[in-house]
PDB file of N, CA and C in Angstrom:
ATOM      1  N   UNK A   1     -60.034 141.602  78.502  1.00  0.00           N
ATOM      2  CA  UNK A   1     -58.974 140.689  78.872  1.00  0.00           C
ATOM      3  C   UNK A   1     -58.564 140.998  80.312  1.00  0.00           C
ATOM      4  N   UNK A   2     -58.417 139.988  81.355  1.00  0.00           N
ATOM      5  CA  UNK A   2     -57.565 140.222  82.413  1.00  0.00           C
ATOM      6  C   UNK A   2     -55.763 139.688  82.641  1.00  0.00           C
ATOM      7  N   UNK A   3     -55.319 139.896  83.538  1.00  0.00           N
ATOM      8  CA  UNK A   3     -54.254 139.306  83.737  1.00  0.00           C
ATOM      9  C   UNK A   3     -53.801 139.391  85.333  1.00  0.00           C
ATOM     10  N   UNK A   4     -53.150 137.819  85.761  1.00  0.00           N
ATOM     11  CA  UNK A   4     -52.963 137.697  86.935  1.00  0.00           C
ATOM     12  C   UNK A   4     -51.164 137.877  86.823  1.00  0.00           C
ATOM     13  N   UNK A   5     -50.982 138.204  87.470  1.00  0.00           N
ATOM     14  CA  UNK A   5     -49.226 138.542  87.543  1.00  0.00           C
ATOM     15  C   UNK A   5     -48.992 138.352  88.956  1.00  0.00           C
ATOM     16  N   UNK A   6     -47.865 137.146  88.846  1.00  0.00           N
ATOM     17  CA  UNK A   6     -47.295 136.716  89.992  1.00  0.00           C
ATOM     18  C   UNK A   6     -45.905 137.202  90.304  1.00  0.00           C
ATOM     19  N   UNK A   7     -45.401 137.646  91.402  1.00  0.00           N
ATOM     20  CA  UNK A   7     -44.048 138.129  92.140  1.00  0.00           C
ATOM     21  C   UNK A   7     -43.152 137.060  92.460  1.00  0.00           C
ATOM     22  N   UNK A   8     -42.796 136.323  91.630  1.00  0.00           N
ATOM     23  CA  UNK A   8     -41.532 135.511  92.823  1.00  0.00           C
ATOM     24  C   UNK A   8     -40.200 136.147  92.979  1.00  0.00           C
ATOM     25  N   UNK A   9     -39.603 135.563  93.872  1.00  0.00           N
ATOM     26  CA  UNK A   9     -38.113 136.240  94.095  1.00  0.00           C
ATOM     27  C   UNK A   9     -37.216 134.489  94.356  1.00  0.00           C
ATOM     28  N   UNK A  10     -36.032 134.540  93.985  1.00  0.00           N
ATOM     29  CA  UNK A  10     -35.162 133.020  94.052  1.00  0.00           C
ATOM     30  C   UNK A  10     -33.687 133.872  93.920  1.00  0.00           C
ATOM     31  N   UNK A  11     -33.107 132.537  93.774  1.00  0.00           N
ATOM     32  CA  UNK A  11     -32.095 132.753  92.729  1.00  0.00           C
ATOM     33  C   UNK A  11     -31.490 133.080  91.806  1.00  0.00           C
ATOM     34  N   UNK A  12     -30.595 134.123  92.025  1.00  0.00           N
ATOM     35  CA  UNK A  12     -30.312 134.766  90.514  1.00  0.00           C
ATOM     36  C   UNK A  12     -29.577 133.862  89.285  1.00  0.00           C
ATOM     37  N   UNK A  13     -29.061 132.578  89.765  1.00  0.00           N
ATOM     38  CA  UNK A  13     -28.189 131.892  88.989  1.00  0.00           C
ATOM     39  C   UNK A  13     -28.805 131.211  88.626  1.00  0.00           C
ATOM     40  N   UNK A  14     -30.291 130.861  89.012  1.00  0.00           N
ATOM     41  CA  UNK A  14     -31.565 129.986  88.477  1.00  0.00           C
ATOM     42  C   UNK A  14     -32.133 130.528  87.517  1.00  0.00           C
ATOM     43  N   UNK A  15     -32.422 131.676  87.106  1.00  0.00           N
ATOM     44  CA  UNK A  15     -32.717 132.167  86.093  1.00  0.00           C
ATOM     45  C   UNK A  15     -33.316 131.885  84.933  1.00  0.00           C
ATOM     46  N   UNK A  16     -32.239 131.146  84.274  1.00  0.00           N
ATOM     47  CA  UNK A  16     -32.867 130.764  82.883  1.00  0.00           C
ATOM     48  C   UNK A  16     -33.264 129.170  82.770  1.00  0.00           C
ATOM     49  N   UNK A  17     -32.773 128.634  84.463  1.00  0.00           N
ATOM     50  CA  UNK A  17     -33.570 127.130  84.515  1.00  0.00           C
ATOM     51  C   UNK A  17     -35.253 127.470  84.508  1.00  0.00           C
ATOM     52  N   UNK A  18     -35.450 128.660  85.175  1.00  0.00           N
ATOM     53  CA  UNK A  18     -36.896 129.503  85.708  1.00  0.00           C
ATOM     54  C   UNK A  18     -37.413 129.559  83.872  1.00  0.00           C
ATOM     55  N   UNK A  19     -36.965 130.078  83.260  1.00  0.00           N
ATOM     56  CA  UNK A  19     -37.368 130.138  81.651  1.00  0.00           C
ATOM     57  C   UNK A  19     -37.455 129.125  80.799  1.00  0.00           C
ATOM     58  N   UNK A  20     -36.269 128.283  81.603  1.00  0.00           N
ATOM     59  CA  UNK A  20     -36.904 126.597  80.830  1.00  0.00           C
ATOM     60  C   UNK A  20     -37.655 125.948  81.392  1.00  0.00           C
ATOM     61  N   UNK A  21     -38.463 126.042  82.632  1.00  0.00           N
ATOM     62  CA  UNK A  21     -39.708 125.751  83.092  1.00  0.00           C
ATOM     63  C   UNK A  21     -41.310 126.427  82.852  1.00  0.00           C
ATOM     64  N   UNK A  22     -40.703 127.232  82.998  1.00  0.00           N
ATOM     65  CA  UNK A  22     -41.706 128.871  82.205  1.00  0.00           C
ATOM     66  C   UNK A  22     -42.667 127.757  80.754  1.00  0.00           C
ATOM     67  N   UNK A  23     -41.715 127.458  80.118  1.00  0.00           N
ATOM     68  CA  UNK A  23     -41.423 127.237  78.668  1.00  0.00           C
ATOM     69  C   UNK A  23     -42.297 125.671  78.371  1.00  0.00           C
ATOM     70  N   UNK A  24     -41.818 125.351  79.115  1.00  0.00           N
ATOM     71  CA  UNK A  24     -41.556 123.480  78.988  1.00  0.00           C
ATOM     72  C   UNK A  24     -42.566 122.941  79.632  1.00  0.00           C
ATOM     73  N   UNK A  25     -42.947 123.538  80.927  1.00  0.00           N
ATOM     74  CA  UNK A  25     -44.099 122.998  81.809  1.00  0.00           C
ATOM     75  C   UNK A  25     -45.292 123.813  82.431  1.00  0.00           C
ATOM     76  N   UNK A  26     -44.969 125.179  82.594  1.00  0.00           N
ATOM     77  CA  UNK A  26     -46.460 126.096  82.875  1.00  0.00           C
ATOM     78  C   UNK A  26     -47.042 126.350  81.841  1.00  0.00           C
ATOM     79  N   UNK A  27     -46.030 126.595  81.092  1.00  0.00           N
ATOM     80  CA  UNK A  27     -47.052 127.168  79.427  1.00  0.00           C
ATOM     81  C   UNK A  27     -48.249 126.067  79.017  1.00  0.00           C
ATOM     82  N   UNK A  28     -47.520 124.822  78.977  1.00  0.00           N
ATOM     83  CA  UNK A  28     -48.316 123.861  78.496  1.00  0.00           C
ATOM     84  C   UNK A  28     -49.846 123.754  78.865  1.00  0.00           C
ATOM     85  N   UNK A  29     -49.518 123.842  80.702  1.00  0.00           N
ATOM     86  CA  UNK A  29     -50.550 123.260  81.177  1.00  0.00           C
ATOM     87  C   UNK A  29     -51.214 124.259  80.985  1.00  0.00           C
ATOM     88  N   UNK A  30     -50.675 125.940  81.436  1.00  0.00           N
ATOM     89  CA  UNK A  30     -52.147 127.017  81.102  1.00  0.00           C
ATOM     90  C   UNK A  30     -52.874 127.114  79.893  1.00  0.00           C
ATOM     91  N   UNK A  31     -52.088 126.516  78.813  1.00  0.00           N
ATOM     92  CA  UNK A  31     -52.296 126.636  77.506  1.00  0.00           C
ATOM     93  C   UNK A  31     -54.092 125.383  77.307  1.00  0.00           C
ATOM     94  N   UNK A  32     -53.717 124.626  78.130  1.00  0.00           N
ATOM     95  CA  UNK A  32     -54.665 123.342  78.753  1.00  0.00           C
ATOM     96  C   UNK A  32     -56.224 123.986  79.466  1.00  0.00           C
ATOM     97  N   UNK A  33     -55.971 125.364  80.019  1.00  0.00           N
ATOM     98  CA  UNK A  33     -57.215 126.064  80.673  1.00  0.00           C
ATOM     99  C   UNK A  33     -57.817 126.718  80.083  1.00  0.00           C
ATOM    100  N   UNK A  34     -58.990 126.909  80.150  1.00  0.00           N
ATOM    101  CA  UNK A  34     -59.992 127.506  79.124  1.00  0.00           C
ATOM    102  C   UNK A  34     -59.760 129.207  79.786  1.00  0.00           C
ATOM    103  N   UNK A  35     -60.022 129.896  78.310  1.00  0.00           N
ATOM    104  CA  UNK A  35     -59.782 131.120  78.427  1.00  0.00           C
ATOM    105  C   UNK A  35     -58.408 131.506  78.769  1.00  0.00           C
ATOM    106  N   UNK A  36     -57.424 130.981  78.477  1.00  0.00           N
ATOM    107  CA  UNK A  36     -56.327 131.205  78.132  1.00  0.00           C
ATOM    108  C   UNK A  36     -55.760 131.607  76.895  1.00  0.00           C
ATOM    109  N   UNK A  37     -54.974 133.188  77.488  1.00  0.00           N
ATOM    110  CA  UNK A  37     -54.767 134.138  76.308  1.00  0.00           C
ATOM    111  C   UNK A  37     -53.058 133.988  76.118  1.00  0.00           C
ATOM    112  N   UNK A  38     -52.366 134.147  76.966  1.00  0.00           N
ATOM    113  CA  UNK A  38     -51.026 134.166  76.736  1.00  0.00           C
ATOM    114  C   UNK A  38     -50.035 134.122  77.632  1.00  0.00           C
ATOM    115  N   UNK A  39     -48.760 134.401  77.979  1.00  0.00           N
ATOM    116  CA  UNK A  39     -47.616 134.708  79.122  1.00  0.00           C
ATOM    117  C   UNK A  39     -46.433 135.113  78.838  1.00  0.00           C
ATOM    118  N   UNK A  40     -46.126 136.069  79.878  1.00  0.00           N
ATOM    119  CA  UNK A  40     -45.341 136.790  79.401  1.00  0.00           C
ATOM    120  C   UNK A  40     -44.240 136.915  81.321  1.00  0.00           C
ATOM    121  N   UNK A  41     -43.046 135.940  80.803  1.00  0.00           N
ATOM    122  CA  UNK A  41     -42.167 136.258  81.935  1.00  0.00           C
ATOM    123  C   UNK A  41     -41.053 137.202  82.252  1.00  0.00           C
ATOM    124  N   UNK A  42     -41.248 137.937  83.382  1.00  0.00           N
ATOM    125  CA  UNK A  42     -40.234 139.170  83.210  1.00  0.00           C
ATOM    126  C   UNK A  42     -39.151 139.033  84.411  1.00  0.00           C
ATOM    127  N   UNK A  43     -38.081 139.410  83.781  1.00  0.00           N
ATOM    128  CA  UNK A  43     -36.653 138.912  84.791  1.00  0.00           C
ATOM    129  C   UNK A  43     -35.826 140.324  85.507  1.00  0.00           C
ATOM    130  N   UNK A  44     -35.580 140.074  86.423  1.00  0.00           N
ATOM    131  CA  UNK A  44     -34.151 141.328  87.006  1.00  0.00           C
ATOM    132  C   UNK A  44     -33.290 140.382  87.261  1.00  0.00           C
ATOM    133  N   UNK A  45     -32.298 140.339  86.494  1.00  0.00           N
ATOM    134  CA  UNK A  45     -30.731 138.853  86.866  1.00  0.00           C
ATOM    135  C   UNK A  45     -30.135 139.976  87.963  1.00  0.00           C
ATOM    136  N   UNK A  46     -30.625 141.116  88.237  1.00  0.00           N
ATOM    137  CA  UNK A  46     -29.643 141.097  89.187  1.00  0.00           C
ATOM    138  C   UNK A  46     -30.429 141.394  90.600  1.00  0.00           C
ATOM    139  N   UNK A  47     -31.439 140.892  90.400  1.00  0.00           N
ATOM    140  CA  UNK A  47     -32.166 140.899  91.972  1.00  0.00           C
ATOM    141  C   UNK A  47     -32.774 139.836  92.394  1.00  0.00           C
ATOM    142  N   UNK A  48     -33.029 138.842  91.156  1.00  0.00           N
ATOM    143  CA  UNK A  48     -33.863 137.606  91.114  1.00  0.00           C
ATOM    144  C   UNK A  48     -35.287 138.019  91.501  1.00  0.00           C
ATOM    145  N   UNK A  49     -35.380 138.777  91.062  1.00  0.00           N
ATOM    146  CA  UNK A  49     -37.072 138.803  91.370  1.00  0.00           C
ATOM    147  C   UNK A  49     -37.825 138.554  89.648  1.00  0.00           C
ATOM    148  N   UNK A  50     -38.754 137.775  89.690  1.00  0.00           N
ATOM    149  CA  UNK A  50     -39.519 137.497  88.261  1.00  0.00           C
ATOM    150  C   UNK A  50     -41.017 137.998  88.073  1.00  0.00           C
ATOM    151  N   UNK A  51     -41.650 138.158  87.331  1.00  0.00           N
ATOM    152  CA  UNK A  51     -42.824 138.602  87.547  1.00  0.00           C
ATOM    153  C   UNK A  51     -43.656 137.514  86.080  1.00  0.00           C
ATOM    154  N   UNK A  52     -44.467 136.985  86.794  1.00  0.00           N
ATOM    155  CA  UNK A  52     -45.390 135.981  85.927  1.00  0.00           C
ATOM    156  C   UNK A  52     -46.691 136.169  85.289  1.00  0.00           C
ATOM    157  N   UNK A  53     -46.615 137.169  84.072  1.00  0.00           N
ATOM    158  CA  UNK A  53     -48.199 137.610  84.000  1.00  0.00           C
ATOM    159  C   UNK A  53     -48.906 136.810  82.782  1.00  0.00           C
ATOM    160  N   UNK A  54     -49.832 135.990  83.312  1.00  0.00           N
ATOM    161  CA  UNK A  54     -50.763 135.180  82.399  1.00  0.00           C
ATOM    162  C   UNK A  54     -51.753 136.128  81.646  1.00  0.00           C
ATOM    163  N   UNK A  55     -52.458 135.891  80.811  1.00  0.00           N
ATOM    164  CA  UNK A  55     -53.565 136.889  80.491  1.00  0.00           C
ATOM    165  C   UNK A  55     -54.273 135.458  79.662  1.00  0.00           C
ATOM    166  N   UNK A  56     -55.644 136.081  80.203  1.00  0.00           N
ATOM    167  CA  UNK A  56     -57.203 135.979  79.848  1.00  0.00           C
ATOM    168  C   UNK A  56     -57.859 136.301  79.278  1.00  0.00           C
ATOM    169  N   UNK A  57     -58.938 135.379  78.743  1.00  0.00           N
ATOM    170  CA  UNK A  57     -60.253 135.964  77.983  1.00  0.00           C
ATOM    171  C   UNK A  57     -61.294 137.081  78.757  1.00  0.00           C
ATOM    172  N   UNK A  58     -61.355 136.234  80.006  1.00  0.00           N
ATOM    173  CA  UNK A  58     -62.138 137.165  80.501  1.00  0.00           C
ATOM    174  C   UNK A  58     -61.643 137.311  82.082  1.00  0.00           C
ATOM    175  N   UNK A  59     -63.006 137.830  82.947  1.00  0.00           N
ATOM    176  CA  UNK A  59     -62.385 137.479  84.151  1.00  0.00           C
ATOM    177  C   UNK A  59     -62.815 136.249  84.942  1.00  0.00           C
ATOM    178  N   UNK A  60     -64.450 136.148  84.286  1.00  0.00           N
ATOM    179  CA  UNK A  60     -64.239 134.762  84.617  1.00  0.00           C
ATOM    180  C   UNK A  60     -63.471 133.542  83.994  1.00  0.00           C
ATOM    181  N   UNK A  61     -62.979 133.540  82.944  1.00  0.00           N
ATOM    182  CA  UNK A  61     -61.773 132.815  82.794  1.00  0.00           C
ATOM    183  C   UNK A  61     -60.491 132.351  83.654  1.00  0.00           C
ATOM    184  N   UNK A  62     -60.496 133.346  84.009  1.00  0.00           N
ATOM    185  CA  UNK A  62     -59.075 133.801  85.098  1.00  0.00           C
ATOM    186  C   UNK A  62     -59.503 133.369  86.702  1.00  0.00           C
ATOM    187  N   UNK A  63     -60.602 133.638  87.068  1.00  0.00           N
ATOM    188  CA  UNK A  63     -61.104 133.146  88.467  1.00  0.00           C
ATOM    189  C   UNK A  63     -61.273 131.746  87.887  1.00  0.00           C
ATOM    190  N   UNK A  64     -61.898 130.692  87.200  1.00  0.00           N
ATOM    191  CA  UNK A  64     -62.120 129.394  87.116  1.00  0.00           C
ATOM    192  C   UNK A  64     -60.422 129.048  87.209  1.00  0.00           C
ATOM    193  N   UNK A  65     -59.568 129.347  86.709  1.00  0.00           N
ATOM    194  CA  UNK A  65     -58.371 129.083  86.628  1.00  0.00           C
ATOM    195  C   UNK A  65     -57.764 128.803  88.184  1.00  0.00           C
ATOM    196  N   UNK A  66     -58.385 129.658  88.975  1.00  0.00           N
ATOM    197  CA  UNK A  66     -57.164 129.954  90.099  1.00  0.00           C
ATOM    198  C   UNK A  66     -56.739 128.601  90.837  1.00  0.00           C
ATOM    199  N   UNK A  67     -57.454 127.587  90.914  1.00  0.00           N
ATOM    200  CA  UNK A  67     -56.799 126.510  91.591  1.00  0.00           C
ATOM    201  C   UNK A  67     -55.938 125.633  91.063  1.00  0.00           C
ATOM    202  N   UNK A  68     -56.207 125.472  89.513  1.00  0.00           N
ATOM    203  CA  UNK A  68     -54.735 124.933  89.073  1.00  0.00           C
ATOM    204  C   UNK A  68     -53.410 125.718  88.820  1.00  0.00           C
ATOM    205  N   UNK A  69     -53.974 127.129  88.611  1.00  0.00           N
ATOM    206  CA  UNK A  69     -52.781 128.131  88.883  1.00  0.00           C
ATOM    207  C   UNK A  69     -52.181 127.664  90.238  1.00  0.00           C
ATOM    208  N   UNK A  70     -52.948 127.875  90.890  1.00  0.00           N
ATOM    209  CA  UNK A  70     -52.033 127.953  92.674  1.00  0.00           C
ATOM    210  C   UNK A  70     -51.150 126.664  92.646  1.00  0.00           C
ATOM    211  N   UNK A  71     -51.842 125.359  92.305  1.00  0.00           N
ATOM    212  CA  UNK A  71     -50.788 124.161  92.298  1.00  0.00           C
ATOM    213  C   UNK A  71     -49.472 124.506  91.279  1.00  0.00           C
ATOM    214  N   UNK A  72     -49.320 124.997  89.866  1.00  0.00           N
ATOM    215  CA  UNK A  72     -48.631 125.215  89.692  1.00  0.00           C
ATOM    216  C   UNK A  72     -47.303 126.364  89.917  1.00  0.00           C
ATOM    217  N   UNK A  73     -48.225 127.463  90.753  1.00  0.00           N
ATOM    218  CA  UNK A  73     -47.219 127.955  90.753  1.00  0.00           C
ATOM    219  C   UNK A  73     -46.512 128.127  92.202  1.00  0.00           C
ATOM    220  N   UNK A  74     -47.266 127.092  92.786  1.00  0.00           N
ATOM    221  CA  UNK A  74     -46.399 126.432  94.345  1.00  0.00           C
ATOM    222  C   UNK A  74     -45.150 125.609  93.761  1.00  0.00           C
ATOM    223  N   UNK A  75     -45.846 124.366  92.813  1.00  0.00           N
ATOM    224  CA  UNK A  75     -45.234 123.425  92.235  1.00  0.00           C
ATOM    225  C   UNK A  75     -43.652 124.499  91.533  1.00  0.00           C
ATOM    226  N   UNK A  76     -43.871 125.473  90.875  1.00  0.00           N
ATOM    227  CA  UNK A  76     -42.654 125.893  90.629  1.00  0.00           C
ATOM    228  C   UNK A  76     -41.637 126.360  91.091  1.00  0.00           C
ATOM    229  N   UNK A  77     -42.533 127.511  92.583  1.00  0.00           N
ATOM    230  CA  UNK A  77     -41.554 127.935  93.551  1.00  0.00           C
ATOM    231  C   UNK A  77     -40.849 127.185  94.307  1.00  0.00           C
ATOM    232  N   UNK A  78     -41.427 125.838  94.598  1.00  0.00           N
ATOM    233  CA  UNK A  78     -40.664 124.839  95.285  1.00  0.00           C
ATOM    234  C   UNK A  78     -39.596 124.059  94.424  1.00  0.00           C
ATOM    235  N   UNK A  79     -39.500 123.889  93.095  1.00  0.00           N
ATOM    236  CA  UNK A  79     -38.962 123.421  92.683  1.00  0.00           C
ATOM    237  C   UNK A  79     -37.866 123.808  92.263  1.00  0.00           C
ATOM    238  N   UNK A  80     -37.951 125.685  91.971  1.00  0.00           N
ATOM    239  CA  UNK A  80     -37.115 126.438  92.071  1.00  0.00           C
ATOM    240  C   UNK A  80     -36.144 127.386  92.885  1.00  0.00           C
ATOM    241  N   UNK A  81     -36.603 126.489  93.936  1.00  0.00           N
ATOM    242  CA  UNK A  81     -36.438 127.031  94.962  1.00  0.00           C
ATOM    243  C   UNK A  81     -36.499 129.588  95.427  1.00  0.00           C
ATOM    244  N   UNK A  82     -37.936 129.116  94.852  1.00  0.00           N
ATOM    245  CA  UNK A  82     -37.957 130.485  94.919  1.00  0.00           C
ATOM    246  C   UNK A  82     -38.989 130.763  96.048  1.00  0.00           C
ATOM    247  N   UNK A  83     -39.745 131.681  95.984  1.00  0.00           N
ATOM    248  CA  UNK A  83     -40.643 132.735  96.986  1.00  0.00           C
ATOM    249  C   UNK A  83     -41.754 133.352  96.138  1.00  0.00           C
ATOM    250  N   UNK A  84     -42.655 132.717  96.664  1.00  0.00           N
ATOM    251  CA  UNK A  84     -43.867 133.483  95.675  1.00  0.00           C
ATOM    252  C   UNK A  84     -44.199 134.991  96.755  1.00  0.00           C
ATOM    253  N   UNK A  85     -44.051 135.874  96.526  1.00  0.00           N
ATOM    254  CA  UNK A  85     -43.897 137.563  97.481  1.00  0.00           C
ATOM    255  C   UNK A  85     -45.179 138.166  96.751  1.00  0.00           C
ATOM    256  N   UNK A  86     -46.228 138.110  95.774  1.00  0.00           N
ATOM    257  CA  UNK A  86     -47.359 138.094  95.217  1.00  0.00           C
ATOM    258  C   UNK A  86     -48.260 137.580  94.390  1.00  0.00           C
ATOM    259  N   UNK A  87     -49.234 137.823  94.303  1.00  0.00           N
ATOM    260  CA  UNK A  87     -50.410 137.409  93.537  1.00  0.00           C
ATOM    261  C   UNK A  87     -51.524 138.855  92.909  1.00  0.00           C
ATOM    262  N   UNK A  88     -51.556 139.109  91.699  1.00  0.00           N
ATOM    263  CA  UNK A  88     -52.614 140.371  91.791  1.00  0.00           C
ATOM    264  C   UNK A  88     -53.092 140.179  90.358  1.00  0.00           C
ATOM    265  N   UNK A  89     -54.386 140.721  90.442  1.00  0.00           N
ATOM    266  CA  UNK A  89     -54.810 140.550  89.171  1.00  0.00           C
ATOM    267  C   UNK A  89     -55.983 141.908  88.727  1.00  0.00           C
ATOM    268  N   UNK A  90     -55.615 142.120  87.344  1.00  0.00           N
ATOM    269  CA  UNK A  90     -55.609 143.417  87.047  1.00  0.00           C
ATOM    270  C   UNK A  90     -56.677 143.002  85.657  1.00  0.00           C
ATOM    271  N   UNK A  91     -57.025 143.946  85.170  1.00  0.00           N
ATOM    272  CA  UNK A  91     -58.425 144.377  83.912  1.00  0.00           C
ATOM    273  C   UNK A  91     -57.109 144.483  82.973  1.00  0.00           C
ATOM    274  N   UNK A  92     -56.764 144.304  82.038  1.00  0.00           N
ATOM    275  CA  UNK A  92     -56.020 144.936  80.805  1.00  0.00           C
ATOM    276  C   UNK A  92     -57.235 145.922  80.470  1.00  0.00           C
ATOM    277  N   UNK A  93     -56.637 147.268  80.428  1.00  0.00           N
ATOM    278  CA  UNK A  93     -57.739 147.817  79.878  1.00  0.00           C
ATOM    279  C   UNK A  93     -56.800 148.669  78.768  1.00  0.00           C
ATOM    280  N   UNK A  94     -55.765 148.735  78.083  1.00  0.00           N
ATOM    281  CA  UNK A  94     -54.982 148.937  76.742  1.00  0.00           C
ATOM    282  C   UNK A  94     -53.787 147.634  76.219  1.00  0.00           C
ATOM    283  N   UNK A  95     -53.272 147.567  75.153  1.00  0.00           N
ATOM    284  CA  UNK A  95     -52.663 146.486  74.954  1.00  0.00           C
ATOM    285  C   UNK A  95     -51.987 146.741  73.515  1.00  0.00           C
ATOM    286  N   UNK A  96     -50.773 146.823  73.288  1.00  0.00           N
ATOM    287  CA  UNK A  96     -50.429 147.237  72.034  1.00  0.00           C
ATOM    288  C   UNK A  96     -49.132 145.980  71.406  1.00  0.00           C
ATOM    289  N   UNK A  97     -49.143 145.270  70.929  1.00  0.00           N
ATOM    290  CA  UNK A  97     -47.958 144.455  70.814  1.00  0.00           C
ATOM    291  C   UNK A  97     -47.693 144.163  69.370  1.00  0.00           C
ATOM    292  N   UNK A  98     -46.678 144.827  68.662  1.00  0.00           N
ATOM    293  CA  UNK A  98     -45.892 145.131  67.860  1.00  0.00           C
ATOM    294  C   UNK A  98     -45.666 143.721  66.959  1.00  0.00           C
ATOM    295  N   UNK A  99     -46.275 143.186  65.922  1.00  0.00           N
ATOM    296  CA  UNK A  99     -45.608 141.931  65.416  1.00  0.00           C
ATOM    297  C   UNK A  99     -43.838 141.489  65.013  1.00  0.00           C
TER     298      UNK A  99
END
């Protein structure tokens, strides 16, 4: 499995509009890309910085992905008026998640 994890930074009072977009409109569409494994959004309310990590089947999964990723997640920073501050993408190489 891989995973690409994105850095934005915005608004701290945007927050949970950021989670009802998360929710409502990226999920959908990644859910739409092949080799799509899951997402998982992580918050600091008191710094506004978010961290966006998708995960994959594979890695080529995750590279075929990258150009509708990039539209969407321009499409969000602009809309949220946030700052995309990274892009990185990493091997999962352990994974433990608790039902």
């Amino acid at each position: 499995m891989h995973a690409r994890v994105t850095t934005f930074e915005g608004p701290v009072e945007r927050m949970d509009e950021g989670a009802r977009q998360a929710r409502e409109q990226i999920l959908p569409a990644a859910r739409q890309m092949e080799g799509f494994k899951g997402m998982y959004v992580l918050a600091d309310r008191e710094s506004g910085k978010a961290l966006a990590v998708t995960l994959w089947e594979s890695e080529e999964a995750m590279r075929a992905s990258e150009e509708a990723a990039n539209r969407l997640r321009q499409q969000s920073a602009t809309s949220m008026g946030e700052e995309v501050r990274a892009v990185d993408r990493y091997e999962v190489i352990f994974a433990e998640l608790e039902g």
